[in-house]
N, C-alpha and C. Protein backbone atom coordinates (compact mmCIF):
# COMPACT_ATOMS: atom_id res chain seq x y z
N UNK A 1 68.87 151.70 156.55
CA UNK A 1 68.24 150.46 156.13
C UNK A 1 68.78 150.07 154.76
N UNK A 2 69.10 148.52 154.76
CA UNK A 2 69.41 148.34 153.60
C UNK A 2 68.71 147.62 152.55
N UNK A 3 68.99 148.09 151.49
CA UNK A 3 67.84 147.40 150.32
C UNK A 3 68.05 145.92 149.87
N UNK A 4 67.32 145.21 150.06
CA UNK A 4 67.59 143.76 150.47
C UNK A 4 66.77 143.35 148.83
N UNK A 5 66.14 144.19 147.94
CA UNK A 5 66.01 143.14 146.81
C UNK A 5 67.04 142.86 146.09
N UNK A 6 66.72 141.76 145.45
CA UNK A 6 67.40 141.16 144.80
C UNK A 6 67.12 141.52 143.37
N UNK A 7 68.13 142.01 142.27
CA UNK A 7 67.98 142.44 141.14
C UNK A 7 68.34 141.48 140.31
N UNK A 8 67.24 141.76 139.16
CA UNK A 8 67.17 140.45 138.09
C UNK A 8 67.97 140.84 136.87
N UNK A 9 67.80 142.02 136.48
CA UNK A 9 69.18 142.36 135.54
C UNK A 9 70.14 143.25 136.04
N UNK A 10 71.22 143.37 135.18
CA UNK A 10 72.61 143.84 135.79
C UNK A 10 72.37 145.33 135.51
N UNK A 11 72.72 145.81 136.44
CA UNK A 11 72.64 147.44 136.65
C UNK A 11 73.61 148.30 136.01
N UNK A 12 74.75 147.60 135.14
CA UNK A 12 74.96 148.32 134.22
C UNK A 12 74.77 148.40 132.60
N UNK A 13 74.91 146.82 132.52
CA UNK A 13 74.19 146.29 130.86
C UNK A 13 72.70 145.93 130.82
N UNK A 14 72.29 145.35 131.91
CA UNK A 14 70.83 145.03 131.73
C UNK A 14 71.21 143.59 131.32
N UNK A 15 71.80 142.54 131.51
CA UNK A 15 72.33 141.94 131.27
C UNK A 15 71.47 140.88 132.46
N UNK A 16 70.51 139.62 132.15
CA UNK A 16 69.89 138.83 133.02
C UNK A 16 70.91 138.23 134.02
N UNK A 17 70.32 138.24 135.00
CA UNK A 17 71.50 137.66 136.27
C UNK A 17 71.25 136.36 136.13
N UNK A 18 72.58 135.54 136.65
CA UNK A 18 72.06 134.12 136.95
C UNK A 18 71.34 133.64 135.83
N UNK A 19 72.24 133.47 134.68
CA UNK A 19 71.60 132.91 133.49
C UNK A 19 71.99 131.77 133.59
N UNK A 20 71.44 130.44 133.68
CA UNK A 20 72.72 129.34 133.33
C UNK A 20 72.81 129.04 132.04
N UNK A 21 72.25 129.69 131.34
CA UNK A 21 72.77 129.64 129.50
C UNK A 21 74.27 130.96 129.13
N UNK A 22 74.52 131.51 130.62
CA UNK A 22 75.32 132.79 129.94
C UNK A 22 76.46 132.88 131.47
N UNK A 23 77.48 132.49 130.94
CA UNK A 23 78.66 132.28 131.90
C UNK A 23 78.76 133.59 132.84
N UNK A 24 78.50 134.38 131.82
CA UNK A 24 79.28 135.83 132.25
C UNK A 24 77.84 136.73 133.04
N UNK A 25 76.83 136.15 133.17
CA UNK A 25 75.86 136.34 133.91
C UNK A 25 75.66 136.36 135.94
N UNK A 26 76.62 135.71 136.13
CA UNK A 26 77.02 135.66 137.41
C UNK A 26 76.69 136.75 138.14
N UNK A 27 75.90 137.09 139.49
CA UNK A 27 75.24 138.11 140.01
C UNK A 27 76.11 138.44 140.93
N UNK A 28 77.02 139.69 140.99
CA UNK A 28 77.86 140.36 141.61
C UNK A 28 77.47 141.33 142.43
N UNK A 29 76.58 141.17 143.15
CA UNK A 29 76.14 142.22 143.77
C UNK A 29 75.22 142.82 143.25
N UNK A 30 74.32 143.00 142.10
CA UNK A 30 73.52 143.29 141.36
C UNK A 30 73.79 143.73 140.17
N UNK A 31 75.41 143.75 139.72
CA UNK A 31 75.98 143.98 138.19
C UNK A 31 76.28 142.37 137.89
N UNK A 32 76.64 142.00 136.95
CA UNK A 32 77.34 140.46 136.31
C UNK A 32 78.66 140.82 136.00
N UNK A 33 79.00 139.14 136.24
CA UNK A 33 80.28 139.59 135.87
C UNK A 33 81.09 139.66 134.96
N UNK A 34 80.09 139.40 133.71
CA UNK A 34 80.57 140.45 132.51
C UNK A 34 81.45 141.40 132.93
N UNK A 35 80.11 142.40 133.45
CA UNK A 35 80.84 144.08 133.81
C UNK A 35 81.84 143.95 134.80
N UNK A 36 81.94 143.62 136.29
CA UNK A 36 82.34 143.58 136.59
C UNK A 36 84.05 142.85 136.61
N UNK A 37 84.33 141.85 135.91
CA UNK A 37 85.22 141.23 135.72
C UNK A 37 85.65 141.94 134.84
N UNK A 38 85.37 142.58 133.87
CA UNK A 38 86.20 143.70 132.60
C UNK A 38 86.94 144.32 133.50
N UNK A 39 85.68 145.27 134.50
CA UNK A 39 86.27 146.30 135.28
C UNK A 39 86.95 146.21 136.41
N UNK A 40 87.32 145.09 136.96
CA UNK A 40 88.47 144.62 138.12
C UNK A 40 89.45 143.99 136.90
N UNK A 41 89.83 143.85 136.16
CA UNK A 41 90.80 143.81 135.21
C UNK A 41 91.27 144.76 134.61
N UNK A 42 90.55 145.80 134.00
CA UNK A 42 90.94 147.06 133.70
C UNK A 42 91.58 148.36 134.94
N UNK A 43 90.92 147.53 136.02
CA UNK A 43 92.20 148.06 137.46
C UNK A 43 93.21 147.50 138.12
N UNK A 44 93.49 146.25 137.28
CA UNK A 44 94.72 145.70 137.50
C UNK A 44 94.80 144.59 138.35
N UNK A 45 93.31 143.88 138.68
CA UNK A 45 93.34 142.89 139.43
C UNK A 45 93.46 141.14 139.00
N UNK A 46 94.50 141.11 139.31
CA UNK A 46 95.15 139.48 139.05
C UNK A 46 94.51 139.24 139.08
N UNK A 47 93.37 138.32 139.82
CA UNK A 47 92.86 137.21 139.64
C UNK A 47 91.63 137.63 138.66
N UNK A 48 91.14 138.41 138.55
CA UNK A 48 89.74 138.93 137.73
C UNK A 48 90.49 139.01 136.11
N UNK A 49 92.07 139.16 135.80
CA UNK A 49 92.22 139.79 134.73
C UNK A 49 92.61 138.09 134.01
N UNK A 50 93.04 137.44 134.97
CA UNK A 50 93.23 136.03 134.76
C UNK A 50 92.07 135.53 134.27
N UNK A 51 91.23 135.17 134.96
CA UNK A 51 89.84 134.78 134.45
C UNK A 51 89.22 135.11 133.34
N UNK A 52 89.43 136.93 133.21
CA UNK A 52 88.90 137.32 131.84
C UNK A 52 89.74 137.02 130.33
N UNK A 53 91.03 137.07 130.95
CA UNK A 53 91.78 136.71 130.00
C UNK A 53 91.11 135.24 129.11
N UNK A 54 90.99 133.74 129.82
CA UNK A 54 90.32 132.91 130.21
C UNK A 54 89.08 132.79 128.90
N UNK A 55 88.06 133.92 129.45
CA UNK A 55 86.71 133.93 128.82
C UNK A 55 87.30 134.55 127.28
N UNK A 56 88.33 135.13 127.39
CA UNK A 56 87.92 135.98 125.87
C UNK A 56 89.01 134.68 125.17
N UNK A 57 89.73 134.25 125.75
CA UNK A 57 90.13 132.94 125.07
C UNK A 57 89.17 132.01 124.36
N UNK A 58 88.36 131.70 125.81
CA UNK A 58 87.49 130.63 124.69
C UNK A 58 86.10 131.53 123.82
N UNK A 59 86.55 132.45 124.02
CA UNK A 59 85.44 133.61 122.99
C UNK A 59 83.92 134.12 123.45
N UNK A 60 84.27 133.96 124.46
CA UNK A 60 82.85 134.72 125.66
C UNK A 60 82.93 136.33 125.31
N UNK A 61 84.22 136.55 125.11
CA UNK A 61 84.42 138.21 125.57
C UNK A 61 84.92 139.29 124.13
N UNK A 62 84.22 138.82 122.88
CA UNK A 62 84.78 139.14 121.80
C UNK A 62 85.39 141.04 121.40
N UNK A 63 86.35 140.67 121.27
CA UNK A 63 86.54 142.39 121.17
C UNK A 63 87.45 142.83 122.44
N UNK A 64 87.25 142.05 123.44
CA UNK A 64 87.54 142.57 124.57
C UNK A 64 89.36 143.20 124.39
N UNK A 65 89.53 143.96 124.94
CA UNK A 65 91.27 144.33 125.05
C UNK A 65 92.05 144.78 126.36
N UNK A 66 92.95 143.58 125.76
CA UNK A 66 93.82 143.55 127.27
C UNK A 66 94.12 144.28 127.76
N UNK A 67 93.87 145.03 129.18
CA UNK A 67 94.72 146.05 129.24
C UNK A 67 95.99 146.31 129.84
N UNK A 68 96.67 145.20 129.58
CA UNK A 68 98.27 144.98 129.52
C UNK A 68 99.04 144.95 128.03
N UNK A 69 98.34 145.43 127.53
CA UNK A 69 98.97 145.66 125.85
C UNK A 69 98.96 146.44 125.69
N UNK A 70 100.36 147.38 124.44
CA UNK A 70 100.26 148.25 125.06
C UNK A 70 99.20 149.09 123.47
């Protein structure tokens, strides 16, 4: 059986889902994609590392580091 609630913060930051004041709030399955978008970028995934690249541009993601540098 599968667990069908729906989680209101992100299961790894605690981070409110579905904020529309917070971009990076986006509900991924029950993490945001804060976390998640770091961490499909930090495994090498094009389109997630694109995007994050993206957010820490316009300064969503402060600190963040590429991990294509070396």
């Amino acid at each position: 059986m599968k667990n069908s609630k729906k989680h209101e913060y992100c299961q790894i930051c605690r981070r409110l889902l579905d904020n529309p004041r917070d971009p990076l709030s986006g509900d991924c399955g029950g993490d945001c994609w804060g976390c998640i978008g770091a961490i499909e970028a930090e495994m090498g995934n094009a389109q997630s590392l694109a995007y994050v690249r993206k957010e820490y541009e316009a300064g969503l993601r402060p600190g963040w580091i590429d991990p294509s540098t070396p």
